[in-house]
PDB file of N, CA and C in Angstrom:
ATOM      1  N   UNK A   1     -18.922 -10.952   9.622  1.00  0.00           N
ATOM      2  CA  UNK A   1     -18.504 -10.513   8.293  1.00  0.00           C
ATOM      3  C   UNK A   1     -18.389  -8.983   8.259  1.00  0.00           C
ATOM      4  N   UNK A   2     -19.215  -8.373   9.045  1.00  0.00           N
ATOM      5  CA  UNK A   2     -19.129  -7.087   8.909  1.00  0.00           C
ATOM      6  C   UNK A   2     -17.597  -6.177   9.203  1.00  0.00           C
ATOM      7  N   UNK A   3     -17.674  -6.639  10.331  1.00  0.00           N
ATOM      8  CA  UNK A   3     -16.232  -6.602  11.454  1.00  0.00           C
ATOM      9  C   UNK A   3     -14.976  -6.758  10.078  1.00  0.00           C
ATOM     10  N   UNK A   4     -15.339  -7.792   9.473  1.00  0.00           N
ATOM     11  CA  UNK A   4     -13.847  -8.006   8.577  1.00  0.00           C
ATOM     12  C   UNK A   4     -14.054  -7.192   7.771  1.00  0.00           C
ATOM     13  N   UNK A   5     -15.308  -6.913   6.721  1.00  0.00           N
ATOM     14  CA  UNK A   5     -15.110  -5.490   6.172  1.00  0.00           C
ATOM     15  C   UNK A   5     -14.793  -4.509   6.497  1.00  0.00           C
ATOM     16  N   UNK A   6     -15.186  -4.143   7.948  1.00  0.00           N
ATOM     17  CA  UNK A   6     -14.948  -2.714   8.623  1.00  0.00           C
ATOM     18  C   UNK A   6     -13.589  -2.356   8.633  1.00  0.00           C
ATOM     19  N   UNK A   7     -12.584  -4.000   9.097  1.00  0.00           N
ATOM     20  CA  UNK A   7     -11.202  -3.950   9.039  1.00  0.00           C
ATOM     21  C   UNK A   7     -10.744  -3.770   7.710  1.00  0.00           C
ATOM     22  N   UNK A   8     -11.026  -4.272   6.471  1.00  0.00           N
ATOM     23  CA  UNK A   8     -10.708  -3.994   5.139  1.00  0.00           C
ATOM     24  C   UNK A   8     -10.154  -2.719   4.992  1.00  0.00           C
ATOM     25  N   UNK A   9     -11.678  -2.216   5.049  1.00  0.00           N
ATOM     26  CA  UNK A   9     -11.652  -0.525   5.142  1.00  0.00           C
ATOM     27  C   UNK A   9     -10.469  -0.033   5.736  1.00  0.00           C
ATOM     28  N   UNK A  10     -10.679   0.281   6.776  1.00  0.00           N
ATOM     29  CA  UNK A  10      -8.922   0.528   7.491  1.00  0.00           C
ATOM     30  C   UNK A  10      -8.358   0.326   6.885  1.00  0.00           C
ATOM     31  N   UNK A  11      -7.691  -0.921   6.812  1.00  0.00           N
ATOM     32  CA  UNK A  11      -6.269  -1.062   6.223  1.00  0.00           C
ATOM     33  C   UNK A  11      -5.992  -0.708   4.575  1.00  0.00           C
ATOM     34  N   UNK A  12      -7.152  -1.097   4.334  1.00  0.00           N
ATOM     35  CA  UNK A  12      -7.262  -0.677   2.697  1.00  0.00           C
ATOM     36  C   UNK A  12      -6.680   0.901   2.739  1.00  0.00           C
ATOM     37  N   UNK A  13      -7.150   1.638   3.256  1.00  0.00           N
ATOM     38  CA  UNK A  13      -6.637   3.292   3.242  1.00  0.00           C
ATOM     39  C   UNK A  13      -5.590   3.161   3.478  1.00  0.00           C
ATOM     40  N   UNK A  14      -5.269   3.232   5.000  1.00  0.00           N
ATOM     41  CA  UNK A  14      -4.188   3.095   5.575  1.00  0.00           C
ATOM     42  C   UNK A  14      -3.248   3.093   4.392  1.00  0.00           C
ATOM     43  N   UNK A  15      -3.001   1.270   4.054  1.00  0.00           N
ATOM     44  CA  UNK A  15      -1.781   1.274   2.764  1.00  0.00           C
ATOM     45  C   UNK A  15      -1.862   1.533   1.991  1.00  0.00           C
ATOM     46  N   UNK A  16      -3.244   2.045   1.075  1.00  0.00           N
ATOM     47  CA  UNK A  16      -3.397   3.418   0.134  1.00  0.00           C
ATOM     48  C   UNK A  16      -2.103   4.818   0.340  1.00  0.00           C
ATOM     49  N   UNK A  17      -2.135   4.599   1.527  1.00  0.00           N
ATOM     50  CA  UNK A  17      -1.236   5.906   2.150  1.00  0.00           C
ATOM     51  C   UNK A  17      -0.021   5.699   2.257  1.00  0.00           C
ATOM     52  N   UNK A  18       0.464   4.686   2.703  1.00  0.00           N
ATOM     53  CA  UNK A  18       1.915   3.997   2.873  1.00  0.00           C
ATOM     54  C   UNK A  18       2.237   4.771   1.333  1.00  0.00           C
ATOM     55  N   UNK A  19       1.670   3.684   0.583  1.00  0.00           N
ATOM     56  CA  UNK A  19       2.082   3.418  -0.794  1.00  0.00           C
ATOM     57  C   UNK A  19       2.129   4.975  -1.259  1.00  0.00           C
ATOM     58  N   UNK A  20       1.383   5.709  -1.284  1.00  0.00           N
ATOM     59  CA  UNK A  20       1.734   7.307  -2.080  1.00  0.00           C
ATOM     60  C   UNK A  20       2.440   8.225  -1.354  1.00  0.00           C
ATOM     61  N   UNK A  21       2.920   7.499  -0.083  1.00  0.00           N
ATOM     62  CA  UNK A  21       4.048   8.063   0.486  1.00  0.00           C
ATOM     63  C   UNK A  21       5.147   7.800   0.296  1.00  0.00           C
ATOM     64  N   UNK A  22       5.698   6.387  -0.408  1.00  0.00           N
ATOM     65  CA  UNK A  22       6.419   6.008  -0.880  1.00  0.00           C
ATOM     66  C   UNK A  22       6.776   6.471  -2.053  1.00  0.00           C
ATOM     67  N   UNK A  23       5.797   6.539  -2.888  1.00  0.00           N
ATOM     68  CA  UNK A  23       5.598   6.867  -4.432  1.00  0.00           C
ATOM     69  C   UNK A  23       6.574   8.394  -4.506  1.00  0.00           C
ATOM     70  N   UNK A  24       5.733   9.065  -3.216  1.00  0.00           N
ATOM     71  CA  UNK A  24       6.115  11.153  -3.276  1.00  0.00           C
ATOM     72  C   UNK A  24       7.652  11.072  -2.493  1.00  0.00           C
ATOM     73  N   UNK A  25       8.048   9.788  -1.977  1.00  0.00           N
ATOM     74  CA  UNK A  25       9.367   9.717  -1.635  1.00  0.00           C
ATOM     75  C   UNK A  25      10.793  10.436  -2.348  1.00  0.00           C
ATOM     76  N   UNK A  26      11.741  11.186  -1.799  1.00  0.00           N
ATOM     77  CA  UNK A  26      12.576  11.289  -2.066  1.00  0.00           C
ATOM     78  C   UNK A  26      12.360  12.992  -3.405  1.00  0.00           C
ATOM     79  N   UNK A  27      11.253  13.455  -3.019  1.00  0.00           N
ATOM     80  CA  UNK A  27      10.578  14.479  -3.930  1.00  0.00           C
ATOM     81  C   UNK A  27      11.376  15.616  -3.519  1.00  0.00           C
ATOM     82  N   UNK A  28      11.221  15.626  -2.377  1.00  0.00           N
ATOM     83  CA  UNK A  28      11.876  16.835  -1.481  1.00  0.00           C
ATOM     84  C   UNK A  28      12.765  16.313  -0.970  1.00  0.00           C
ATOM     85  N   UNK A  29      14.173  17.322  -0.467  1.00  0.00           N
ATOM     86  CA  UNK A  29      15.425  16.969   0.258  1.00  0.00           C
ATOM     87  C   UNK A  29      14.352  16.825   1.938  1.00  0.00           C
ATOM     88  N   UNK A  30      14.848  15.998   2.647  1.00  0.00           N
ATOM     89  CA  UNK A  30      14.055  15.847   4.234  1.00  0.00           C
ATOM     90  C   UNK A  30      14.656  16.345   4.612  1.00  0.00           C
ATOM     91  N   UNK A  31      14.989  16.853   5.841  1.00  0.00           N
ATOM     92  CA  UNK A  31      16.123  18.056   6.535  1.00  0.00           C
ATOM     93  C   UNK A  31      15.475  16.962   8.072  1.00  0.00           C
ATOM     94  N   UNK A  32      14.987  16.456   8.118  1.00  0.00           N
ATOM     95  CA  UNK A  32      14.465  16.160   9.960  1.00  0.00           C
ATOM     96  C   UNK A  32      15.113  14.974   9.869  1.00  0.00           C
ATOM     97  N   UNK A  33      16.161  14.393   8.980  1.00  0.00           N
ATOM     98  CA  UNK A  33      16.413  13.016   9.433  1.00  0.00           C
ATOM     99  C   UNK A  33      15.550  11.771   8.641  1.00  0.00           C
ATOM    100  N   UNK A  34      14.872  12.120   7.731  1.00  0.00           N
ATOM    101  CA  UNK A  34      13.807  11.534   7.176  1.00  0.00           C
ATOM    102  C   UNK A  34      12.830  10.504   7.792  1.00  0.00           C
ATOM    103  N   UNK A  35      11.677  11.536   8.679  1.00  0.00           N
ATOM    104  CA  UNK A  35      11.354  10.408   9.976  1.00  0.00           C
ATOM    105  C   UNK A  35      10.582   9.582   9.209  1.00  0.00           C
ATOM    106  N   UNK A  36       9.928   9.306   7.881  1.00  0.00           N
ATOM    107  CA  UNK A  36       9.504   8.132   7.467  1.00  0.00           C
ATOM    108  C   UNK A  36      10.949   7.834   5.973  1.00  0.00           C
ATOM    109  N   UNK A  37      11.678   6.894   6.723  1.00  0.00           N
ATOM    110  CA  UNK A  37      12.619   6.362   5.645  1.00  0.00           C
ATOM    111  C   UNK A  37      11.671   5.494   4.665  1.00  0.00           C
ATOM    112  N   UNK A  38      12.279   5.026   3.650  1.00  0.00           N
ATOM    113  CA  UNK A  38      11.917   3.632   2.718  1.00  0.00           C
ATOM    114  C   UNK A  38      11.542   3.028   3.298  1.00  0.00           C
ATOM    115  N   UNK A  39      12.242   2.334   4.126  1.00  0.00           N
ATOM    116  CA  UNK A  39      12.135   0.696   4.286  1.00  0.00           C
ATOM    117  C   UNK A  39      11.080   0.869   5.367  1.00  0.00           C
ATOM    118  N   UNK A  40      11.246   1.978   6.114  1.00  0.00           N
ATOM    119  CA  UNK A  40       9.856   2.315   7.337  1.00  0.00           C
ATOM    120  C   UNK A  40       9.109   1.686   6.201  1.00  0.00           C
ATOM    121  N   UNK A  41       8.572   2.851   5.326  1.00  0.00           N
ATOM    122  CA  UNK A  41       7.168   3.122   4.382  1.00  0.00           C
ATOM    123  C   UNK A  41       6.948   1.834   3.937  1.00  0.00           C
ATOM    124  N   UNK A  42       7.639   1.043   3.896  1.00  0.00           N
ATOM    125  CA  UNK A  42       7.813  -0.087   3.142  1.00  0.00           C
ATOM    126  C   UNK A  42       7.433  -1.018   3.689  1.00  0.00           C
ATOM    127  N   UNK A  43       8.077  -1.097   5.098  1.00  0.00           N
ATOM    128  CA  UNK A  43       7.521  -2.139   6.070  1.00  0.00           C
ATOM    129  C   UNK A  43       5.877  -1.893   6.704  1.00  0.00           C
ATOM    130  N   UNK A  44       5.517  -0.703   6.164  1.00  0.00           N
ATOM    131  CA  UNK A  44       4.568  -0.563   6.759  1.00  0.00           C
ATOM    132  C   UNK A  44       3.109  -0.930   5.700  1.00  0.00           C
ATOM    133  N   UNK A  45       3.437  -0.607   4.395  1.00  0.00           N
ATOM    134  CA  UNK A  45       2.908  -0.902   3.370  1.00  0.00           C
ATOM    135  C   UNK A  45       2.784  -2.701   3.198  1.00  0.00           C
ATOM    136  N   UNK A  46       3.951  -3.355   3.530  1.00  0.00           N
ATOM    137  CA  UNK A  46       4.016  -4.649   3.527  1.00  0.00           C
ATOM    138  C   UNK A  46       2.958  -5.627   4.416  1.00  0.00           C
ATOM    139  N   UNK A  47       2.960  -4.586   5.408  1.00  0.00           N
ATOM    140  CA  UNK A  47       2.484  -5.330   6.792  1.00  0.00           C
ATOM    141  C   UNK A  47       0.913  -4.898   6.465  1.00  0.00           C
ATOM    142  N   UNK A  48       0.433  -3.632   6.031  1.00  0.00           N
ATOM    143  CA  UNK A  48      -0.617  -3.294   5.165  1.00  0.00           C
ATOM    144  C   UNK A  48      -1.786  -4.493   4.604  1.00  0.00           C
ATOM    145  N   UNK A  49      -0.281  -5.140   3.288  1.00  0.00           N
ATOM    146  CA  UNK A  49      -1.093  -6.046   2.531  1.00  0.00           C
ATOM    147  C   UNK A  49      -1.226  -7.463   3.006  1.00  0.00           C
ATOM    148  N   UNK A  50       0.061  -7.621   3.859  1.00  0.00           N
ATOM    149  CA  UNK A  50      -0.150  -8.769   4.658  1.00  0.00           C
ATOM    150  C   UNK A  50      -1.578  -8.848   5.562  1.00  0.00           C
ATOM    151  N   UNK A  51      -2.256  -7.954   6.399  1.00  0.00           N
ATOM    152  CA  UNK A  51      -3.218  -7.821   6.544  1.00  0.00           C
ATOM    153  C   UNK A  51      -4.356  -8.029   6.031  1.00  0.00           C
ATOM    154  N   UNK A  52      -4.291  -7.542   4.919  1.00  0.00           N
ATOM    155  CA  UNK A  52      -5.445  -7.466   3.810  1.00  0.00           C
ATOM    156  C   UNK A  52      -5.499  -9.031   3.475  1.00  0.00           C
ATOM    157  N   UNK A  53      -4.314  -9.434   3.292  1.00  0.00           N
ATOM    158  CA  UNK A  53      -4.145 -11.109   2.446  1.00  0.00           C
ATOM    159  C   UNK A  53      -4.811 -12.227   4.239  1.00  0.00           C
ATOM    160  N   UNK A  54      -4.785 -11.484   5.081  1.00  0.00           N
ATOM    161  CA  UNK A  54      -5.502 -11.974   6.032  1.00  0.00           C
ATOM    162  C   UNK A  54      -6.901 -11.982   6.288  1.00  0.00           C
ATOM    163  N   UNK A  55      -7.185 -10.867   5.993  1.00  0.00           N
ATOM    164  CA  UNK A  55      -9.125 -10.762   6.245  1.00  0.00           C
ATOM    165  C   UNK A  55      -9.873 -11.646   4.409  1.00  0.00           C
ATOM    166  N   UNK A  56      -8.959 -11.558   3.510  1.00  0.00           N
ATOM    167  CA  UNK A  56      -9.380 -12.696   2.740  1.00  0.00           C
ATOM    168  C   UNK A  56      -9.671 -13.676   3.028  1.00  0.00           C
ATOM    169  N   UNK A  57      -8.499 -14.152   3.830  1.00  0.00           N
ATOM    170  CA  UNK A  57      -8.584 -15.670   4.121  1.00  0.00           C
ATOM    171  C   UNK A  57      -9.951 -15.724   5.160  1.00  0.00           C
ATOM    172  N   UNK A  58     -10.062 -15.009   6.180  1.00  0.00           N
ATOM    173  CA  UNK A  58     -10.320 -15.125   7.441  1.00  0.00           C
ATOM    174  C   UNK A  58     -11.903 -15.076   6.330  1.00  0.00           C
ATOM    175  N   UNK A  59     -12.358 -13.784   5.441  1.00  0.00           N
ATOM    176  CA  UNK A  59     -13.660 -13.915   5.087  1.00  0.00           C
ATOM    177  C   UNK A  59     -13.891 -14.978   4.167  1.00  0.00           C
ATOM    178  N   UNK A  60     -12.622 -15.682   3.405  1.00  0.00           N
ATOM    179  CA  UNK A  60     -13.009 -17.399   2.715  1.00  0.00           C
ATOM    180  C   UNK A  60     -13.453 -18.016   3.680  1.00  0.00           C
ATOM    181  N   UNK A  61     -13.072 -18.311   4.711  1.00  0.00           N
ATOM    182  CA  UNK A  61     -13.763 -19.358   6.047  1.00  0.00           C
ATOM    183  C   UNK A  61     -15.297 -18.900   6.274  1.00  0.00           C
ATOM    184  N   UNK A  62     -15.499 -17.744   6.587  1.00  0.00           N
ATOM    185  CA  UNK A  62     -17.089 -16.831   7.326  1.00  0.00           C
ATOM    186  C   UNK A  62     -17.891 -17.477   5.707  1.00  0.00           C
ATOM    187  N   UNK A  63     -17.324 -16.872   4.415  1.00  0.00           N
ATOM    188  CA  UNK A  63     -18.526 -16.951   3.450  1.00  0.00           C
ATOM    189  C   UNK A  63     -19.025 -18.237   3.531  1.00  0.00           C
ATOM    190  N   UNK A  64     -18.757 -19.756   3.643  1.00  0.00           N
ATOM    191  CA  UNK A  64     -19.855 -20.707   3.300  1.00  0.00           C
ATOM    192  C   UNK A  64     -21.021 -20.420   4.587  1.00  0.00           C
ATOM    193  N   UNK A  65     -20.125 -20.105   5.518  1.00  0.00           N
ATOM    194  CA  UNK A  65     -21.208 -20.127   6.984  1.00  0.00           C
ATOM    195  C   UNK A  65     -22.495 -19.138   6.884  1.00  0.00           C
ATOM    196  N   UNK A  66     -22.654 -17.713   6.170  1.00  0.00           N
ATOM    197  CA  UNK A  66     -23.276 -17.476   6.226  1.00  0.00           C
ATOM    198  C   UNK A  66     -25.011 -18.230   5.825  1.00  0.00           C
ATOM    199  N   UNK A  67     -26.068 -17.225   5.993  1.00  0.00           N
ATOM    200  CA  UNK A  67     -27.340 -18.120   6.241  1.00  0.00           C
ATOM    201  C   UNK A  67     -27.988 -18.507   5.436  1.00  0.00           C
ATOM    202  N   UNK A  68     -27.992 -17.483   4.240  1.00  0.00           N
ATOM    203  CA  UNK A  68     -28.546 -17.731   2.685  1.00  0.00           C
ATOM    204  C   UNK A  68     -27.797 -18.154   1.640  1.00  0.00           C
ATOM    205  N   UNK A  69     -27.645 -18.736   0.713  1.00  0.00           N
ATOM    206  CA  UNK A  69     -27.396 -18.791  -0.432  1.00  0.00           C
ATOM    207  C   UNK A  69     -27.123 -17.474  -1.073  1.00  0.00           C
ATOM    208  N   UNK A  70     -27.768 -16.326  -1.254  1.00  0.00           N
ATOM    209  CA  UNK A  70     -27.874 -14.916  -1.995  1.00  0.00           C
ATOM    210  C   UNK A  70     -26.503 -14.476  -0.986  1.00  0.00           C
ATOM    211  N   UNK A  71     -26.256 -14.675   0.461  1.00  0.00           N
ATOM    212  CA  UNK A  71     -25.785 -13.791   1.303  1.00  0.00           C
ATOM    213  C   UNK A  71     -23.910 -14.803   0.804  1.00  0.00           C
ATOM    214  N   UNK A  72     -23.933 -15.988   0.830  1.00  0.00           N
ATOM    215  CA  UNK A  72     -22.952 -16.744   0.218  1.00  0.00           C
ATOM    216  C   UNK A  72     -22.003 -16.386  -1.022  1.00  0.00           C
ATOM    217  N   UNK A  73     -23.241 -15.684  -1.784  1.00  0.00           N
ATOM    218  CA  UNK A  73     -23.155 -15.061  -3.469  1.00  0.00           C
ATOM    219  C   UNK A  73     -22.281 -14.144  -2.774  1.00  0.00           C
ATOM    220  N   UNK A  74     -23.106 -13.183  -2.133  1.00  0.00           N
ATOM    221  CA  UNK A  74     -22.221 -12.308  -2.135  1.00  0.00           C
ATOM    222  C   UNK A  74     -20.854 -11.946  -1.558  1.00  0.00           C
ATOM    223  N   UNK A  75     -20.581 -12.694  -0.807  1.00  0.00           N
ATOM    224  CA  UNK A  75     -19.633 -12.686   0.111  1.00  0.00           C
ATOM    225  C   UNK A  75     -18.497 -13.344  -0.789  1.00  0.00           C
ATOM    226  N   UNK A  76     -18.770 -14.437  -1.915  1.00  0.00           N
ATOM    227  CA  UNK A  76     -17.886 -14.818  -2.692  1.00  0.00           C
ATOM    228  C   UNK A  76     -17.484 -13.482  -3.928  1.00  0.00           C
ATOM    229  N   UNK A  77     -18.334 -12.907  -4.400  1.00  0.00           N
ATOM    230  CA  UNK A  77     -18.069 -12.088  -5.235  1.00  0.00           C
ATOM    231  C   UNK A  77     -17.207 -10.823  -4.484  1.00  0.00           C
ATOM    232  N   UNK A  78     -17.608 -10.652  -3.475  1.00  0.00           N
ATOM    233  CA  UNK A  78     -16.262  -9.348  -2.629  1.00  0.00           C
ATOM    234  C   UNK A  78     -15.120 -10.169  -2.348  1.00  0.00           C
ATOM    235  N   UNK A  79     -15.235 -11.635  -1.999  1.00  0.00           N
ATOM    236  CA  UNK A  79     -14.130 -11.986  -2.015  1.00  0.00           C
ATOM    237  C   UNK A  79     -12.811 -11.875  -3.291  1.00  0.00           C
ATOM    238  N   UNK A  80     -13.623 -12.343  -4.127  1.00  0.00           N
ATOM    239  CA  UNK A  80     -12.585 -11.938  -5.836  1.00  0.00           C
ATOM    240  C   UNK A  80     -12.488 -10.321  -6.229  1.00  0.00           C
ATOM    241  N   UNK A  81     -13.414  -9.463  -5.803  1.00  0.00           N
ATOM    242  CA  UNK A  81     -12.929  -8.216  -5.449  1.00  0.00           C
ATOM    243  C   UNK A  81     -12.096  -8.172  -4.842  1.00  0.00           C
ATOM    244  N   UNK A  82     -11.865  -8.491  -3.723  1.00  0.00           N
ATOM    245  CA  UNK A  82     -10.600  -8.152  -2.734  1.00  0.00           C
ATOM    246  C   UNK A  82      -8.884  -8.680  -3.498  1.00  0.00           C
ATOM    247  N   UNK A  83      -9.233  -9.703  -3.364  1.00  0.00           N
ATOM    248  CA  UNK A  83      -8.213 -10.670  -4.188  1.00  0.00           C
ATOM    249  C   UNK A  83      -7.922  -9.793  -5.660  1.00  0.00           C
ATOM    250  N   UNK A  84      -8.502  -9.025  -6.562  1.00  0.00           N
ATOM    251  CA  UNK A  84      -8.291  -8.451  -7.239  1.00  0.00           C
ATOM    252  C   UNK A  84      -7.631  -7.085  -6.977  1.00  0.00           C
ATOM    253  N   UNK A  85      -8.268  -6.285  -5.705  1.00  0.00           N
ATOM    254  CA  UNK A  85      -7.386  -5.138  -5.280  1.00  0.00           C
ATOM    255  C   UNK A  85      -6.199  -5.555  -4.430  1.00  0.00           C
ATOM    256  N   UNK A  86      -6.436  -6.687  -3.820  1.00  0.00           N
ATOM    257  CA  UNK A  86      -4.686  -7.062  -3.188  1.00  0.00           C
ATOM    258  C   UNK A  86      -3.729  -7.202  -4.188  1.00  0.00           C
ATOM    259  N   UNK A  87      -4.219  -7.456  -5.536  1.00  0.00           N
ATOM    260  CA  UNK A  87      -3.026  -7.417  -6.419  1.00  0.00           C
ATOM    261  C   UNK A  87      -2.788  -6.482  -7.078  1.00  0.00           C
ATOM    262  N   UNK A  88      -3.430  -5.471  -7.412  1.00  0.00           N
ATOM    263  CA  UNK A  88      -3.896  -3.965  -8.082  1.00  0.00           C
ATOM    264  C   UNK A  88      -2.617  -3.220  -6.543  1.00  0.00           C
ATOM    265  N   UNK A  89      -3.034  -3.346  -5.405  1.00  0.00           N
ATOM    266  CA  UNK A  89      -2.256  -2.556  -4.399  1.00  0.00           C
ATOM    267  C   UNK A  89      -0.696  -3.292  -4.441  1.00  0.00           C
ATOM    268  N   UNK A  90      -0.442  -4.795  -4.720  1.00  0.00           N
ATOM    269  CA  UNK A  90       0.974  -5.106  -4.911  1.00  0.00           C
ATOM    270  C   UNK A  90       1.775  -4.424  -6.593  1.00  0.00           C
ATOM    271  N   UNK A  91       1.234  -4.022  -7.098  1.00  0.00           N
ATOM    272  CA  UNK A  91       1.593  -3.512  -8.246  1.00  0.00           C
ATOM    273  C   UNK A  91       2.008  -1.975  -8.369  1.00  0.00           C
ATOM    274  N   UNK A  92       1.065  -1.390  -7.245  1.00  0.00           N
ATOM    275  CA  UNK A  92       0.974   0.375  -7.008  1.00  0.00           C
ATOM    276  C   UNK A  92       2.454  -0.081  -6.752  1.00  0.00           C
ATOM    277  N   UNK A  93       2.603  -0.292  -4.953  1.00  0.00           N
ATOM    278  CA  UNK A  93       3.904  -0.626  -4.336  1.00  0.00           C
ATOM    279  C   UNK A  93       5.088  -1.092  -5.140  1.00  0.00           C
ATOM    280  N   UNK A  94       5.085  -1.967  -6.140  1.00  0.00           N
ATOM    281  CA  UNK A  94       5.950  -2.356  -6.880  1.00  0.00           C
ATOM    282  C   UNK A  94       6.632  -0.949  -7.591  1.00  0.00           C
ATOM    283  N   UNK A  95       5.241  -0.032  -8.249  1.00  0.00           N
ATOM    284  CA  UNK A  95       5.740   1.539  -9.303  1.00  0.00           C
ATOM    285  C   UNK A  95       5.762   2.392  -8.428  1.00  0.00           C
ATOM    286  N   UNK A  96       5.142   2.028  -7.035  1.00  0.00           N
ATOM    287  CA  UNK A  96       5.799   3.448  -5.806  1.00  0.00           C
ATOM    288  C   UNK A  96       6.877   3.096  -5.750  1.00  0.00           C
ATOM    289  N   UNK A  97       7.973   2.397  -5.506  1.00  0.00           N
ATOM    290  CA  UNK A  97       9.118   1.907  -5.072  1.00  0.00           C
ATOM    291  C   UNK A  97      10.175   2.416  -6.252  1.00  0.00           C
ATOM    292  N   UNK A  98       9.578   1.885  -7.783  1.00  0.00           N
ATOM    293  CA  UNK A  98      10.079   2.575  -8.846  1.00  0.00           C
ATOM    294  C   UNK A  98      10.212   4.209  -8.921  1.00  0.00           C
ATOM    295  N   UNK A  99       9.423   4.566  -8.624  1.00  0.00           N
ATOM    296  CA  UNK A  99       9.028   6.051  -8.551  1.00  0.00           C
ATOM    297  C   UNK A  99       9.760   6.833  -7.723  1.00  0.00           C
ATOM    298  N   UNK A 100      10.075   5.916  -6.480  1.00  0.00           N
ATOM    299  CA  UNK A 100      10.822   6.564  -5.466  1.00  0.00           C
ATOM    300  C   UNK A 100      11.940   6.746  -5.540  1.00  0.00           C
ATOM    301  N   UNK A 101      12.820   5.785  -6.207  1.00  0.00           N
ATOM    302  CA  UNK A 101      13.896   5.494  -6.758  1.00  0.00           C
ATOM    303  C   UNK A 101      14.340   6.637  -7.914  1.00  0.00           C
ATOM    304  N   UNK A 102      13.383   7.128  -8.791  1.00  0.00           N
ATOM    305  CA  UNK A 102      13.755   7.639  -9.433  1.00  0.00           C
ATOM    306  C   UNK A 102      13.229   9.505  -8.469  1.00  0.00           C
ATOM    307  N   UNK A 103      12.957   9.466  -8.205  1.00  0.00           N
ATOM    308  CA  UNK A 103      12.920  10.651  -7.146  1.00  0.00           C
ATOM    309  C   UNK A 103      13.878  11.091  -6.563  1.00  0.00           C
ATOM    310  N   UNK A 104      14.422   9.929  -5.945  1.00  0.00           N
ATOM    311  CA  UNK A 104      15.909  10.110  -4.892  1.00  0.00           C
ATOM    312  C   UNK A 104      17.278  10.649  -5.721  1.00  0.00           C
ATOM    313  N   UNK A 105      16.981   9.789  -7.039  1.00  0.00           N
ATOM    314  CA  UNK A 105      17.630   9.905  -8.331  1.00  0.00           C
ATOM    315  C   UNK A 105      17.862  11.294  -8.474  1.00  0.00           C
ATOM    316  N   UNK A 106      17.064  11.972  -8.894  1.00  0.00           N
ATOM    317  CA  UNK A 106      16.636  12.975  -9.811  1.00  0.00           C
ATOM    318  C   UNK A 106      16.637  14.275  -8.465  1.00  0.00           C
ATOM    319  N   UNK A 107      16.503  14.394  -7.396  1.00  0.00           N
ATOM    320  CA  UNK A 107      17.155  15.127  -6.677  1.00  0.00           C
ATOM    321  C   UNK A 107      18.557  14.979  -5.972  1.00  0.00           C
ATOM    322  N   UNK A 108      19.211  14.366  -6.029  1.00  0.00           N
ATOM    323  CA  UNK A 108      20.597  13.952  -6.102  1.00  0.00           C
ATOM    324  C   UNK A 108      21.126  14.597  -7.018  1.00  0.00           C
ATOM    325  N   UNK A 109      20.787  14.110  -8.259  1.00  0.00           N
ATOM    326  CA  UNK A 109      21.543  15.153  -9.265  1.00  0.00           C
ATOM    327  C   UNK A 109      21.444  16.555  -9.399  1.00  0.00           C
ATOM    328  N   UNK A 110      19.985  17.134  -9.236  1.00  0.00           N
ATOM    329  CA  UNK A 110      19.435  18.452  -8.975  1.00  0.00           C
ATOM    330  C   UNK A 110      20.790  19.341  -8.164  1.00  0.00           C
ATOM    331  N   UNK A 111      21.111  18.232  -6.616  1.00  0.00           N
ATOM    332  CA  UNK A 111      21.664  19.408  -5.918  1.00  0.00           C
ATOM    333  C   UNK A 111      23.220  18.897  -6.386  1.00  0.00           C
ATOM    334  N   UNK A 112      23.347  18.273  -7.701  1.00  0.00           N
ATOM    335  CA  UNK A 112      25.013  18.121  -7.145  1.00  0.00           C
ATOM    336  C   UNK A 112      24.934  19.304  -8.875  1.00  0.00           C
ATOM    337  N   UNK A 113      23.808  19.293  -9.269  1.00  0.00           N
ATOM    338  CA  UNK A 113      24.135  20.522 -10.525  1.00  0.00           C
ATOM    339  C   UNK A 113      24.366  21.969  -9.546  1.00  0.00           C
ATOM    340  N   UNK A 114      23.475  21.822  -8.453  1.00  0.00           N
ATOM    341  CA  UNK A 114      23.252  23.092  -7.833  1.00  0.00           C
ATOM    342  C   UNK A 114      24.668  23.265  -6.737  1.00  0.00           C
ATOM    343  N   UNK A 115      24.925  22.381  -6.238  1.00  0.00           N
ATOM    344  CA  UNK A 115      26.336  22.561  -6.046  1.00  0.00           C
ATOM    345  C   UNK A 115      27.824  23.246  -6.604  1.00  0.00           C
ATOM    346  N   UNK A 116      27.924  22.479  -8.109  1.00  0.00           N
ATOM    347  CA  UNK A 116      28.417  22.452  -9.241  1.00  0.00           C
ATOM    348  C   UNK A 116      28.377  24.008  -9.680  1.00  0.00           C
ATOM    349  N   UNK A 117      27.120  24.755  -9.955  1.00  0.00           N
ATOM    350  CA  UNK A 117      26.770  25.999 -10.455  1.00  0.00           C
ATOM    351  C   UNK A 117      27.339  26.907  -9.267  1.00  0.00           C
ATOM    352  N   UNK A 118      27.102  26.517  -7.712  1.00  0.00           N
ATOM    353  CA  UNK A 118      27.409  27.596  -7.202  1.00  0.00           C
ATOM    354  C   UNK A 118      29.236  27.845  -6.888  1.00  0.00           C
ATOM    355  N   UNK A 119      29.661  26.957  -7.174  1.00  0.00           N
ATOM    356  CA  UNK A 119      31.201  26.778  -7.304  1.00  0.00           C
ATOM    357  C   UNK A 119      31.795  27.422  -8.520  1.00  0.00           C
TER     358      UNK A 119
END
């Protein structure tokens, strides 16, 4: 059980990070080619929660096995924690994606005013 928390951890950040990289997407013009595109950030954020929706499952199987009753408790109650932030993190991703969109938006127009003005 530990091991699958330890992995939580990880990935939990990890796509913490995807996701507000997505979110700050399209903020700034990229000049390098944009070495993390969308759909990168995206696929990577995806694969993130897919993960996460894995060590759920994997810690639903471990919790009856453990040795106590108290140790059972608890392992069920982080479980509906988790299950509660896997959907809290599909929702970020849902308004990073929004966010990004309107980013890409909103500097697009920036440089076609700034275009526009210097003409």
């Amino acid at each position: 059980v530990e091991q699958v928390k330890k992995q939580w951890d990880e990935t939990w950040t990890e796509t913490q990070g995807h996701i507000k990289a997505i979110e700050d997407f399209g903020k700034l013009r990229e000049t390098n080619g944009e070495k993390n595109s969308l759909p990168r950030l995206n696929g990577l954020a995806q694969d993130g929660l897919n993960m996460l929706n894995s060590l759920v499952l994997k810690l639903d199987l471990l919790a009856p096995q453990l040795p106590s009753y108290d140790d059972v408790q608890s392992a069920q109650a982080l479980l509906e924690n988790w299950r509660q932030q896997c959907h809290s993190l599909r929702v970020a991703l849902r308004n990073a994606n929004l966010q990004a969109k309107a980013n890409v938006r909103k500097t697009a127009q920036q440089e076609f005013l700034n275009e526009k003005s210097a003409t």
